[in-house]
C-alpha atoms as a PDB file:
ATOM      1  CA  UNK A   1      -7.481  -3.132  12.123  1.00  0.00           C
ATOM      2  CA  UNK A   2      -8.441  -0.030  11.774  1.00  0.00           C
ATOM      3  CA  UNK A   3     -11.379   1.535   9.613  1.00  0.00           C
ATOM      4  CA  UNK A   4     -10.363   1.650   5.999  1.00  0.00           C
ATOM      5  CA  UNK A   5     -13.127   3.437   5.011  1.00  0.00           C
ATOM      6  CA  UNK A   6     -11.260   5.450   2.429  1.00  0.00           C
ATOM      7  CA  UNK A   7     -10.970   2.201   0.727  1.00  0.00           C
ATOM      8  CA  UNK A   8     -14.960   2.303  -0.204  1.00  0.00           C
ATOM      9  CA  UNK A   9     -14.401   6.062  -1.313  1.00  0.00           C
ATOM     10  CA  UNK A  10     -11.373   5.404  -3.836  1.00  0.00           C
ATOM     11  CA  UNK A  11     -13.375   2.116  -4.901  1.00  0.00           C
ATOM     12  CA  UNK A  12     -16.442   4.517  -5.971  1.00  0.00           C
ATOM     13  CA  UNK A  13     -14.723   7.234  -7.442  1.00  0.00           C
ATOM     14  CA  UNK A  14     -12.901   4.594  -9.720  1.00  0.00           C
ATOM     15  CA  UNK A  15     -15.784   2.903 -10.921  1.00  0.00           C
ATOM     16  CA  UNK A  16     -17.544   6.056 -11.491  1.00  0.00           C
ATOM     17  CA  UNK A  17     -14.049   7.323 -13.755  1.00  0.00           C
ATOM     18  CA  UNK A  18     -13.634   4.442 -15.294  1.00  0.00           C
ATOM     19  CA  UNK A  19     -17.103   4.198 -17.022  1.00  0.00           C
ATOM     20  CA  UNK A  20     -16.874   7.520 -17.816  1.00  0.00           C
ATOM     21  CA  UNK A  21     -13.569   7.901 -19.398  1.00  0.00           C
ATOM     22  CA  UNK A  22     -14.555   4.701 -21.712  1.00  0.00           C
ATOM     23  CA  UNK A  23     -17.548   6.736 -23.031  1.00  0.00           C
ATOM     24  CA  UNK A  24     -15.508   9.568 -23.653  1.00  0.00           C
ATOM     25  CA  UNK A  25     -12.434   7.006 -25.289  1.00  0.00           C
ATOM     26  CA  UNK A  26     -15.584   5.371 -27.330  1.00  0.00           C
ATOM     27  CA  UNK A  27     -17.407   8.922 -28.402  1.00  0.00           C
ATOM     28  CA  UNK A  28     -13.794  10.704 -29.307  1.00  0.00           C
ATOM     29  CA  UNK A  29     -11.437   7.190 -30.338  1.00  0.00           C
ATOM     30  CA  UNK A  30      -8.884   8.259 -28.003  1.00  0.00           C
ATOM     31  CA  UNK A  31      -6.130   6.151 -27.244  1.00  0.00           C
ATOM     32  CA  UNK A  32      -4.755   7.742 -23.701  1.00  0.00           C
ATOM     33  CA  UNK A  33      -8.636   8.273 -22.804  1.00  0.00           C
ATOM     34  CA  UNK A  34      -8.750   3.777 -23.359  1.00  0.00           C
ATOM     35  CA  UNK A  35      -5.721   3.722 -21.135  1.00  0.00           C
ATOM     36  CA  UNK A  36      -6.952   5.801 -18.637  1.00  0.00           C
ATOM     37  CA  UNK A  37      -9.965   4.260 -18.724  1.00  0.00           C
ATOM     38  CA  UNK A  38      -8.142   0.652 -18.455  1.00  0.00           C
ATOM     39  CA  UNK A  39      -5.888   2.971 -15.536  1.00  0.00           C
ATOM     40  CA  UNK A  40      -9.561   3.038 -13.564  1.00  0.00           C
ATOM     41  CA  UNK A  41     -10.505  -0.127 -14.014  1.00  0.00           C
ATOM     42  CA  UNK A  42      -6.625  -1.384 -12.930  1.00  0.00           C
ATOM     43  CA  UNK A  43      -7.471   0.703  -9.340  1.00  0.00           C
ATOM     44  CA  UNK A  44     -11.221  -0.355  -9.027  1.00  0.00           C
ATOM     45  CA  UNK A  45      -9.951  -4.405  -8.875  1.00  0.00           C
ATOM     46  CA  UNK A  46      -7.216  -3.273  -6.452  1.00  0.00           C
ATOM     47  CA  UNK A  47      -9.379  -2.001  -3.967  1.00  0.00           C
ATOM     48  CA  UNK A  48     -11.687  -4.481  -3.871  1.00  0.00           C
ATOM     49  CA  UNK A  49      -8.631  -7.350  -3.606  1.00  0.00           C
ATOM     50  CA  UNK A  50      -7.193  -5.392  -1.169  1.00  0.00           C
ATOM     51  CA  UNK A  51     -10.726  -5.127   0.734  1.00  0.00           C
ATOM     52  CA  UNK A  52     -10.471  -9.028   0.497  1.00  0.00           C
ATOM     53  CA  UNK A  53      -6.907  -9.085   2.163  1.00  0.00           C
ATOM     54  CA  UNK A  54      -8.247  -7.197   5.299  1.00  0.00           C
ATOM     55  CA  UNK A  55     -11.332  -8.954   5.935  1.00  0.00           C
ATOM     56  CA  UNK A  56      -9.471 -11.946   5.386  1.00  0.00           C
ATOM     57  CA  UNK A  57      -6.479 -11.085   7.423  1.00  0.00           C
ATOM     58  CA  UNK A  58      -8.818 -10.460  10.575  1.00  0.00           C
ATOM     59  CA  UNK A  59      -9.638 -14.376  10.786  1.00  0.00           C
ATOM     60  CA  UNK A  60      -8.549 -15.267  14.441  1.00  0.00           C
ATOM     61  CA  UNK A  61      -5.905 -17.910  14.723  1.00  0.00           C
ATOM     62  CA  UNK A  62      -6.326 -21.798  14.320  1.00  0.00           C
ATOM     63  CA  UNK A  63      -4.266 -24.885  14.019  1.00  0.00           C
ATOM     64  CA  UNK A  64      -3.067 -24.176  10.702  1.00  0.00           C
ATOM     65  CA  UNK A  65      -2.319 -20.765  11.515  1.00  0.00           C
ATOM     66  CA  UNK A  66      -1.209 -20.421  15.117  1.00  0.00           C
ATOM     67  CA  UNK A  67       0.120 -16.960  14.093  1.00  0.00           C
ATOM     68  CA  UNK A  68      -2.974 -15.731  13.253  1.00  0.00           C
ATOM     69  CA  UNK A  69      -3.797 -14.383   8.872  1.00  0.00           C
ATOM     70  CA  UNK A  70      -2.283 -11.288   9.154  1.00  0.00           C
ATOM     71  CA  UNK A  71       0.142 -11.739   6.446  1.00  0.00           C
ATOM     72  CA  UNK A  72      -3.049 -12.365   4.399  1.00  0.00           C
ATOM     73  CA  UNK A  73      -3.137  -8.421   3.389  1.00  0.00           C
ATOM     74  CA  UNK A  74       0.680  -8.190   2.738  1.00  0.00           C
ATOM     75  CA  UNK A  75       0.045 -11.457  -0.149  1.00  0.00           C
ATOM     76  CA  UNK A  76      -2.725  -9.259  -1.594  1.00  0.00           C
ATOM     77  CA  UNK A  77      -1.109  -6.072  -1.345  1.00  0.00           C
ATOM     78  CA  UNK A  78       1.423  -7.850  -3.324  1.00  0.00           C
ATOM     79  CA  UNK A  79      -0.643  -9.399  -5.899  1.00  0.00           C
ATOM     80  CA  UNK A  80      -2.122  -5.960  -6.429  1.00  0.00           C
ATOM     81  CA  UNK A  81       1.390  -4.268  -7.015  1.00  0.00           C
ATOM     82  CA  UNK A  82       3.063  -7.235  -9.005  1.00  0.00           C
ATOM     83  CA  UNK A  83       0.110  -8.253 -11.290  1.00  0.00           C
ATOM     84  CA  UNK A  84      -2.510  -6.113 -11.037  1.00  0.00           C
ATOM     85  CA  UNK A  85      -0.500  -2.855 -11.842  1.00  0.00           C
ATOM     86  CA  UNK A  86       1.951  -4.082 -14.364  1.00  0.00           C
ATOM     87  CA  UNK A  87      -0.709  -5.909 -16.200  1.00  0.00           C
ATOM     88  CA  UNK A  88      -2.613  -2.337 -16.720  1.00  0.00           C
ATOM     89  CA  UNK A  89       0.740  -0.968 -17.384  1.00  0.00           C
ATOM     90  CA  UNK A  90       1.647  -2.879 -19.987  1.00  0.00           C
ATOM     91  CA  UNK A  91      -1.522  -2.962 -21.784  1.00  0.00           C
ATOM     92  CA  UNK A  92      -1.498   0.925 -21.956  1.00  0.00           C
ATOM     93  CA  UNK A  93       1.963   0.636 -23.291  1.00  0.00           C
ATOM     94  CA  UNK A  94       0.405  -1.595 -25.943  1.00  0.00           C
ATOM     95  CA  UNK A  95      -2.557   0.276 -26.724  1.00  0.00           C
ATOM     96  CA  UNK A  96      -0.294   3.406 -27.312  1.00  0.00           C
ATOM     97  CA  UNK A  97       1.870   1.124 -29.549  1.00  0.00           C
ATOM     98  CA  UNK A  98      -1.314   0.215 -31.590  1.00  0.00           C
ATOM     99  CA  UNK A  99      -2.171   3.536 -31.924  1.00  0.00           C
ATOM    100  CA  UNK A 100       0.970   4.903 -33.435  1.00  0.00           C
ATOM    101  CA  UNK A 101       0.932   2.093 -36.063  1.00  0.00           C
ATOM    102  CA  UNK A 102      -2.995   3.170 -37.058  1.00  0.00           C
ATOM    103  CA  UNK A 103      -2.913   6.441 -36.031  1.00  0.00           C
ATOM    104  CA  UNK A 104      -6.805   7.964 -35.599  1.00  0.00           C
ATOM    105  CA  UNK A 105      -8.245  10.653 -34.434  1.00  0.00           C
ATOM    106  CA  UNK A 106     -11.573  12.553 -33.622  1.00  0.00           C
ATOM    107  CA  UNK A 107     -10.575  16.214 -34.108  1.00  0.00           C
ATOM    108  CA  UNK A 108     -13.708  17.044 -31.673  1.00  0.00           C
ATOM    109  CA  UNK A 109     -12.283  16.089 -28.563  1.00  0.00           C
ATOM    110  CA  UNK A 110     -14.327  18.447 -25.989  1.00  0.00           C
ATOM    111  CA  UNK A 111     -16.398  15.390 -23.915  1.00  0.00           C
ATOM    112  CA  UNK A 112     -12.109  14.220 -23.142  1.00  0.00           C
ATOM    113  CA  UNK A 113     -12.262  17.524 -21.657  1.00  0.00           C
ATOM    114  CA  UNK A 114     -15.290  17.241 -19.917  1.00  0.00           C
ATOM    115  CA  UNK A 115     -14.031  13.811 -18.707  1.00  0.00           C
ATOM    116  CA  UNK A 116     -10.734  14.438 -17.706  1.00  0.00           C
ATOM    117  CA  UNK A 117     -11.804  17.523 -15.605  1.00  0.00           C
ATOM    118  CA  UNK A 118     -14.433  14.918 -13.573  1.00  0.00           C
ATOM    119  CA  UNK A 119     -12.238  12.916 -13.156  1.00  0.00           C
ATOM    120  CA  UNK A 120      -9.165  14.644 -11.724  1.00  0.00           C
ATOM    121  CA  UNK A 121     -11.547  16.338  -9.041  1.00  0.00           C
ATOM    122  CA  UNK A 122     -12.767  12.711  -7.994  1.00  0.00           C
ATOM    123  CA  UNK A 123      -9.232  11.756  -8.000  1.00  0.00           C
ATOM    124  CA  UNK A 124      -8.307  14.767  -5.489  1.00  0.00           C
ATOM    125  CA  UNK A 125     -11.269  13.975  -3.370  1.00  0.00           C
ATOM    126  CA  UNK A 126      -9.796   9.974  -3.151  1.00  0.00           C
ATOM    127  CA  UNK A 127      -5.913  10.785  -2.803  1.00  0.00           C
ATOM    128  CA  UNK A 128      -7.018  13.756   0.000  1.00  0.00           C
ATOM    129  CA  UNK A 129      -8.907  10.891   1.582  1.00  0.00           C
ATOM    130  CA  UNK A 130      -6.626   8.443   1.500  1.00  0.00           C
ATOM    131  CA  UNK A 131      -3.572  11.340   2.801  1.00  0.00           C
ATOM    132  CA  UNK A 132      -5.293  12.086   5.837  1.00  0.00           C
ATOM    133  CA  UNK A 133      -4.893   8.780   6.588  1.00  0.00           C
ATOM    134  CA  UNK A 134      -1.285   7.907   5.812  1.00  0.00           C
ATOM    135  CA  UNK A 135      -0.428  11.376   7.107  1.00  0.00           C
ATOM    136  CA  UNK A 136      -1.511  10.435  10.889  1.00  0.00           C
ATOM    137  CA  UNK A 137      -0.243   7.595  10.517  1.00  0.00           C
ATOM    138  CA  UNK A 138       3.457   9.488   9.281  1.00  0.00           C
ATOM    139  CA  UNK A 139       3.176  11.827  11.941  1.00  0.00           C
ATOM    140  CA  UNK A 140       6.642  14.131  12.103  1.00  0.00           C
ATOM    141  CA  UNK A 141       8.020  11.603   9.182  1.00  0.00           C
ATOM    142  CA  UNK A 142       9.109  13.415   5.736  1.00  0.00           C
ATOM    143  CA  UNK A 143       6.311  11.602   3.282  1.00  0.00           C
ATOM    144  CA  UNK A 144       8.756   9.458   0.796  1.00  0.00           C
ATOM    145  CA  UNK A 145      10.767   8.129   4.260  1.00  0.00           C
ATOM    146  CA  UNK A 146       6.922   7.279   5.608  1.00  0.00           C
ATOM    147  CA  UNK A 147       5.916   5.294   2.955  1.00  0.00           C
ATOM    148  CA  UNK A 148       9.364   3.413   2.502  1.00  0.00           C
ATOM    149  CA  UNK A 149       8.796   2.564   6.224  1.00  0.00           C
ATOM    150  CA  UNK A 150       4.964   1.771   6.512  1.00  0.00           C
ATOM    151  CA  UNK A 151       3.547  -1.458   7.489  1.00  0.00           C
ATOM    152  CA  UNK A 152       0.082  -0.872   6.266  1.00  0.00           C
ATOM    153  CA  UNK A 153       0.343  -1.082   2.631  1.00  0.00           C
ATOM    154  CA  UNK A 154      -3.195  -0.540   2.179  1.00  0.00           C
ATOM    155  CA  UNK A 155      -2.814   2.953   2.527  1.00  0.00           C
ATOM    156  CA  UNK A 156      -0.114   3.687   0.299  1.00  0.00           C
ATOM    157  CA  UNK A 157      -1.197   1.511  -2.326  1.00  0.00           C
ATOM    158  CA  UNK A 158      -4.065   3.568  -2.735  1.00  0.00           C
ATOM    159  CA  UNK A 159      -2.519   6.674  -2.281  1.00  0.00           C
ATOM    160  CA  UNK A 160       0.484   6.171  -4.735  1.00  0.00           C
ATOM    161  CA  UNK A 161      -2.166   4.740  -7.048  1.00  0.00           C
ATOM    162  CA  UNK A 162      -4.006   8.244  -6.960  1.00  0.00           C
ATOM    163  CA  UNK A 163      -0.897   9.905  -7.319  1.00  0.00           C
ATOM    164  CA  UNK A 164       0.124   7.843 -10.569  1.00  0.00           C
ATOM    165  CA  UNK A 165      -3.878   8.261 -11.328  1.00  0.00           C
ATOM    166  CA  UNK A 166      -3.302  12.295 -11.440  1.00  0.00           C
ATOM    167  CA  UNK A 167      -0.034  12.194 -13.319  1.00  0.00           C
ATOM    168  CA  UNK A 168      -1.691  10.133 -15.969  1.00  0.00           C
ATOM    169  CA  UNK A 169      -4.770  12.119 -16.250  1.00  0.00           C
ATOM    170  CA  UNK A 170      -2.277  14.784 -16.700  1.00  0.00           C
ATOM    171  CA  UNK A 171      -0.707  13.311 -19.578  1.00  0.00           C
ATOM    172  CA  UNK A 172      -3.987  11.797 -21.136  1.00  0.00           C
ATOM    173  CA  UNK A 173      -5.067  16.204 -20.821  1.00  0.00           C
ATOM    174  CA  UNK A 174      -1.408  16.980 -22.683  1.00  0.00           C
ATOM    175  CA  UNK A 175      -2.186  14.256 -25.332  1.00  0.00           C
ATOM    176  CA  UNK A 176      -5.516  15.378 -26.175  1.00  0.00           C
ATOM    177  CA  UNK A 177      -4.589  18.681 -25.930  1.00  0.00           C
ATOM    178  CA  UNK A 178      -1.433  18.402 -28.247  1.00  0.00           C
ATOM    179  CA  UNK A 179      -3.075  16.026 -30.789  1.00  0.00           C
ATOM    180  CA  UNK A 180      -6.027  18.798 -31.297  1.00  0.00           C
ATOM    181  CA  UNK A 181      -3.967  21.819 -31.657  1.00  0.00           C
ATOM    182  CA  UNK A 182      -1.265  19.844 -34.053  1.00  0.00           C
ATOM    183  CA  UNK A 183      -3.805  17.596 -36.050  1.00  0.00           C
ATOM    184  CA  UNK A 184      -1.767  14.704 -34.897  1.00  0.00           C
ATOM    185  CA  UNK A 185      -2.892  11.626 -34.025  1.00  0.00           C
ATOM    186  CA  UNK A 186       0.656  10.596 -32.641  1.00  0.00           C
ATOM    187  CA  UNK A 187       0.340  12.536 -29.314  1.00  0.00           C
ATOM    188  CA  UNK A 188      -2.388  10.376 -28.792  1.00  0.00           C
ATOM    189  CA  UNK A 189      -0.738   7.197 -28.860  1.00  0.00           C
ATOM    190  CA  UNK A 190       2.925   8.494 -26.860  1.00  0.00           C
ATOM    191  CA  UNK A 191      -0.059   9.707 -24.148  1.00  0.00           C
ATOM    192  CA  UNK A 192      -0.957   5.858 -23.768  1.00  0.00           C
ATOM    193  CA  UNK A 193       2.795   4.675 -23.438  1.00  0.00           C
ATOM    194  CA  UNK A 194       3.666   7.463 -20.981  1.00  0.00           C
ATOM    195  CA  UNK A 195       0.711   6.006 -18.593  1.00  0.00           C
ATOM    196  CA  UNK A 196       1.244   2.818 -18.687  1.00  0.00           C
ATOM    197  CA  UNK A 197       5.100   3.656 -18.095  1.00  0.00           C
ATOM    198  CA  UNK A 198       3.861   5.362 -14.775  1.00  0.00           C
ATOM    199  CA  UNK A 199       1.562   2.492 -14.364  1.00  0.00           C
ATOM    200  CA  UNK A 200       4.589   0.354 -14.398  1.00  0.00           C
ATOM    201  CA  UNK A 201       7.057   2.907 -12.221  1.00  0.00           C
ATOM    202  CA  UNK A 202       4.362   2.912  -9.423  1.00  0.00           C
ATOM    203  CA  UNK A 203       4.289  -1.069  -9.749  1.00  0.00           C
ATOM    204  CA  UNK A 204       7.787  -1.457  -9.375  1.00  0.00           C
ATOM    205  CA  UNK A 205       7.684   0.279  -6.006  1.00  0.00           C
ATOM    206  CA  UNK A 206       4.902  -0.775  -4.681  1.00  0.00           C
ATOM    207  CA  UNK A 207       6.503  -4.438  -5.191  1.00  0.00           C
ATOM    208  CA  UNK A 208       9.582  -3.423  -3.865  1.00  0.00           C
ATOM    209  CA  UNK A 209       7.711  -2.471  -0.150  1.00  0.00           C
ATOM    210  CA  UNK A 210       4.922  -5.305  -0.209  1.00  0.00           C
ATOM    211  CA  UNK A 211       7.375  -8.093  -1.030  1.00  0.00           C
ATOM    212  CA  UNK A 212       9.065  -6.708   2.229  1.00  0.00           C
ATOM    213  CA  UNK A 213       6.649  -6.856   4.350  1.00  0.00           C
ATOM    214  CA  UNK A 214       5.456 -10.269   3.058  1.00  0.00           C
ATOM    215  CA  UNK A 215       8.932 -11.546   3.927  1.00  0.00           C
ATOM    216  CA  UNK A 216       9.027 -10.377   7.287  1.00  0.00           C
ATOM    217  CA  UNK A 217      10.004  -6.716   8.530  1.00  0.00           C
ATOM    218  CA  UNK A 218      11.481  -5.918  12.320  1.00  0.00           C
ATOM    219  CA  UNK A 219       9.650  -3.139  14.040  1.00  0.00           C
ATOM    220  CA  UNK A 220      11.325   0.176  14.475  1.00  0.00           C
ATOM    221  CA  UNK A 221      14.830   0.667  16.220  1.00  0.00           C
ATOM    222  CA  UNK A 222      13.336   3.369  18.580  1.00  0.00           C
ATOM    223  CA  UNK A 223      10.399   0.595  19.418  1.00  0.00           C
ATOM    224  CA  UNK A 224      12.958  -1.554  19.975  1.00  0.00           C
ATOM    225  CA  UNK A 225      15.487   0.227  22.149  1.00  0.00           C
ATOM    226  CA  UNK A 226      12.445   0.836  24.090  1.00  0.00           C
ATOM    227  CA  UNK A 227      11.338  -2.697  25.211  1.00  0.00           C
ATOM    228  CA  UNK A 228      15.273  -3.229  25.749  1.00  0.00           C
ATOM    229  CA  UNK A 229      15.160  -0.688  28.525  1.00  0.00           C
ATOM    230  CA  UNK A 230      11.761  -1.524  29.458  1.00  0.00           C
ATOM    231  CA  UNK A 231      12.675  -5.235  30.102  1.00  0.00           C
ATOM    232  CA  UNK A 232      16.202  -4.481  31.567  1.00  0.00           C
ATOM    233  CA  UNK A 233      14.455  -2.172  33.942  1.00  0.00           C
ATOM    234  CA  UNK A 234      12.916  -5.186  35.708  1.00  0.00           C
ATOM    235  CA  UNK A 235      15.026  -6.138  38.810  1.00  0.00           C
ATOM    236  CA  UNK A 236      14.486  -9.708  37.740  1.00  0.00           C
ATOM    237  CA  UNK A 237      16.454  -9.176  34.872  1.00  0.00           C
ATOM    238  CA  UNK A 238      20.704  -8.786  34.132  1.00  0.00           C
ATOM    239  CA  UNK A 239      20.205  -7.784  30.209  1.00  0.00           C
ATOM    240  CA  UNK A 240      18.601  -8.524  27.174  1.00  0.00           C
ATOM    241  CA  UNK A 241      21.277 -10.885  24.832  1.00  0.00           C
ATOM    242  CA  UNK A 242      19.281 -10.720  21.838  1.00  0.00           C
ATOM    243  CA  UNK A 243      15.901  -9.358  20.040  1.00  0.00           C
ATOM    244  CA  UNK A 244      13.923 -10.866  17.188  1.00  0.00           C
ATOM    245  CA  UNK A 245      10.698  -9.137  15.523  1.00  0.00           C
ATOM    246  CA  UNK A 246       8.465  -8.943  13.157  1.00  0.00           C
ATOM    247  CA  UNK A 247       5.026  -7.548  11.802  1.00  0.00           C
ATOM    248  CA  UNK A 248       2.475 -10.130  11.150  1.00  0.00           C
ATOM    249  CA  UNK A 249      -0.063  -6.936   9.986  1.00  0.00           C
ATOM    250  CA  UNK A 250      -0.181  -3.510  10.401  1.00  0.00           C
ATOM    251  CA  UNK A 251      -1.208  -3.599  14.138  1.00  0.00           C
ATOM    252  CA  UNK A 252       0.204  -6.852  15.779  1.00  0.00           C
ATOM    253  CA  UNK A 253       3.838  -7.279  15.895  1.00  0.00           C
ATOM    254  CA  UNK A 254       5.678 -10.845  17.048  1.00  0.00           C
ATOM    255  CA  UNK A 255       8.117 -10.277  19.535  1.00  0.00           C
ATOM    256  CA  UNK A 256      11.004 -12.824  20.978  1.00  0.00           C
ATOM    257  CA  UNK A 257      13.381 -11.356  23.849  1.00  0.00           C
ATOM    258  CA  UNK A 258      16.479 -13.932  24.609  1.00  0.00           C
ATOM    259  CA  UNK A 259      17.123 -12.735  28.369  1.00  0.00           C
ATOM    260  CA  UNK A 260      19.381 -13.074  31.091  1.00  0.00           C
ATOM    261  CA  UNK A 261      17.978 -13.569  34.295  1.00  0.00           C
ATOM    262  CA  UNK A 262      19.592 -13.225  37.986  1.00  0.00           C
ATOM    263  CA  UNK A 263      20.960 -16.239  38.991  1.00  0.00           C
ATOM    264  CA  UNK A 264      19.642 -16.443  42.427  1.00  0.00           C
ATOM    265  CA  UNK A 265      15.828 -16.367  41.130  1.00  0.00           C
ATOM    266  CA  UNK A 266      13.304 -19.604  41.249  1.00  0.00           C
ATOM    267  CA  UNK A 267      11.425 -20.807  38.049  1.00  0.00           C
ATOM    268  CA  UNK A 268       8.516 -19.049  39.689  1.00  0.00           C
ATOM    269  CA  UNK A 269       9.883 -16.667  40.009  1.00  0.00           C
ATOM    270  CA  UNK A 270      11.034 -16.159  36.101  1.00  0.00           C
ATOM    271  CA  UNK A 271       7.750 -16.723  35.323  1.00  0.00           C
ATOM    272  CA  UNK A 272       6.258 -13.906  37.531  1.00  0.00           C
ATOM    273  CA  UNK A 273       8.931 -11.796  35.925  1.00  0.00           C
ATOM    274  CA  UNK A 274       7.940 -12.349  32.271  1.00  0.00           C
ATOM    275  CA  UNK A 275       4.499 -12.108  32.937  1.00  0.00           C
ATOM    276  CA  UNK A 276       5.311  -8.783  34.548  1.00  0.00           C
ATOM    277  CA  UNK A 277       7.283  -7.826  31.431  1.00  0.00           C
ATOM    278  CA  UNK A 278       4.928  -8.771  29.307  1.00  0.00           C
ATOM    279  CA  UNK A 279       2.352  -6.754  30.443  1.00  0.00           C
ATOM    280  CA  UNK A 280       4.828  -3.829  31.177  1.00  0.00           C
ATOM    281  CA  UNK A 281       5.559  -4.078  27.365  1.00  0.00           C
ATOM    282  CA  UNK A 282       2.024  -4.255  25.589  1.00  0.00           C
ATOM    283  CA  UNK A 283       0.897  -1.617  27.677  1.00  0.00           C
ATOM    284  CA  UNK A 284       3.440   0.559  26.245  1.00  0.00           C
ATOM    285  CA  UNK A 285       2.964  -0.878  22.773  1.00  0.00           C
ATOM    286  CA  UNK A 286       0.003  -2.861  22.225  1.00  0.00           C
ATOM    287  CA  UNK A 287       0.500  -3.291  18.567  1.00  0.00           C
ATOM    288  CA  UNK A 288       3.135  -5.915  20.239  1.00  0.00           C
ATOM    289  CA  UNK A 289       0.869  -8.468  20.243  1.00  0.00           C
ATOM    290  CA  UNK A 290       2.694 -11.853  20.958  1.00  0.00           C
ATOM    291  CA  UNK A 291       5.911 -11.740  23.438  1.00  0.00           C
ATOM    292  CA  UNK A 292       8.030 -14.765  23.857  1.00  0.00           C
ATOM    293  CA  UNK A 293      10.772 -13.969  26.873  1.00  0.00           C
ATOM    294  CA  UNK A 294      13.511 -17.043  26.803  1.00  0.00           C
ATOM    295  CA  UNK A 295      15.495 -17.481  29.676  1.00  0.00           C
ATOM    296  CA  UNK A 296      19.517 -18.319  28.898  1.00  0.00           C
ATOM    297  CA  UNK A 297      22.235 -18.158  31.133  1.00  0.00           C
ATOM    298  CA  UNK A 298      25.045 -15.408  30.517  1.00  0.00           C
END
């Protein structure tokens, strides 16, 4: 696994925004500042449950799991997006709700200011973090395409979640902003519903690509085609009949090959071959971790 130490950073700067923006929300009785606030908090608890899903998924295989805990971080990852994210979501909603039914306001609004500005610089500080990461990962592949098809949902969780973090402070700034110069209370409240309706957008997709990965997702077609050649290359081997795989984490990939072998060959020498294929194979790809070459006739 590699380091995640833009994990620790977006974990600080949350913490540090959060406490913040609930003295401003407390000082100035703003309603988006409480849902931004409660926005924070929503991102601190995902890093640190995501934290928990790495360290845990780095256990080494046992009798109850021969395959190893890998999946461990896709189950958290999707805790994070199904619970943790639609639960802040919808209490924003709901605080915005509350505050259109008793509308209040502070007409002195200028630590929200203050706040806001703090915080949207710590935010660009964690999402630049966090995008130097996913973009070596992406390499040459446009962004949206690169995080439909990642496998480490660590790093787009976070960096979605400081995208949706910057849109929201955005709207918190309008609300604030709009509420002051109208003497209107309302703007406060529709603020609130508009973040926790991000909150809730982000969720959705971030569901949508951690359930995937916790049900099992093949690794690329290009990877693929490769080993293919790679193993049909071997002048043990006729063809490859059929290819299963699947990501057990974001480095270590489970890989079956259903192959047909020349007919004239011993059982030694099969086994000689798939060794030699194996290593052929990881050395190539060594996020392939586990290679299981089954010999069938044609």
């Amino acid at each position: 696994m590699k380091s995640k130490s833009f994990l620790y950073v977006s974990l600080a700067v949350d913490i540090l925004i959060a406490v913040s923006k609930f003295i401003a929300a407390v000082i100035t009785g703003s309603s988006s500042m409480i849902a931004e606030g409660i926005h924070s908090v929503i991102d601190a608890i995902s890093q640190l449950l995501l934290l928990w899903g790495i360290k845990t998924s780095r256990r080494l295989p046992d009798e109850i799991r021969p395959f190893g805990y890998g999946k461990e971080l896709y189950f958290w990852s999707f805790i994070v997006s199904l619970v943790i994210f639609i639960i802040g979501g919808c209490i924003s909603f709901y605080e915005g709700l509350l505050r259109l039914k008793q509308p209040a306001f502070d007409q002195s609004q200028n630590w929200n200011y203050i706040i806001l500005a703090i915080a949207f610089a710590f935010n660009m500080v964690s999402m630049v973090t966090a995008l130097k990461v996913f973009n070596k990962q992406r390499g040459h592949t446009p962004f949206f395409k690169a995080v439909m098809e990642s496998r480490d949902p660590s790093t787009f969780i976070v960096l979605l979640g400081d995208v949706g973090d910057l849109l929201g402070l955005m709207v918190a700034f309008l609300g604030v902003l709009l509420g002051q110069l109208f003497h209107n209370p309302y703007y406060d409240g529709i603020a609130s519903m508009v973040i926790g309706l991000i909150m809730i957008v982000i969720s959705m997709l971030l569901v949508r690509e951690s359930k995937s990965l916790l049900m099992g997702e093949t690794t690329s077609r290009k990877t693929l085609r490769k080993v293919i050649k790679i193993t049909e290359a071997d002048m043990a081997v006729i063809k490859v009949k059929k290819h299963l795989s699947m990501y057990m984490a974001p480095e270590e990939v489970l890989l079956q090959l259903t192959t047909v072998f020349k007919n004239d060959l011993t059982t030694h020498q099969i086994t000689d071959a798939i060794e030699r294929i194996t290593k052929t194979i990881q050395a190539e790809f060594p996020r392939i971790k586990q290679i299981y070459i089954e010999p069938v006739a044609k």
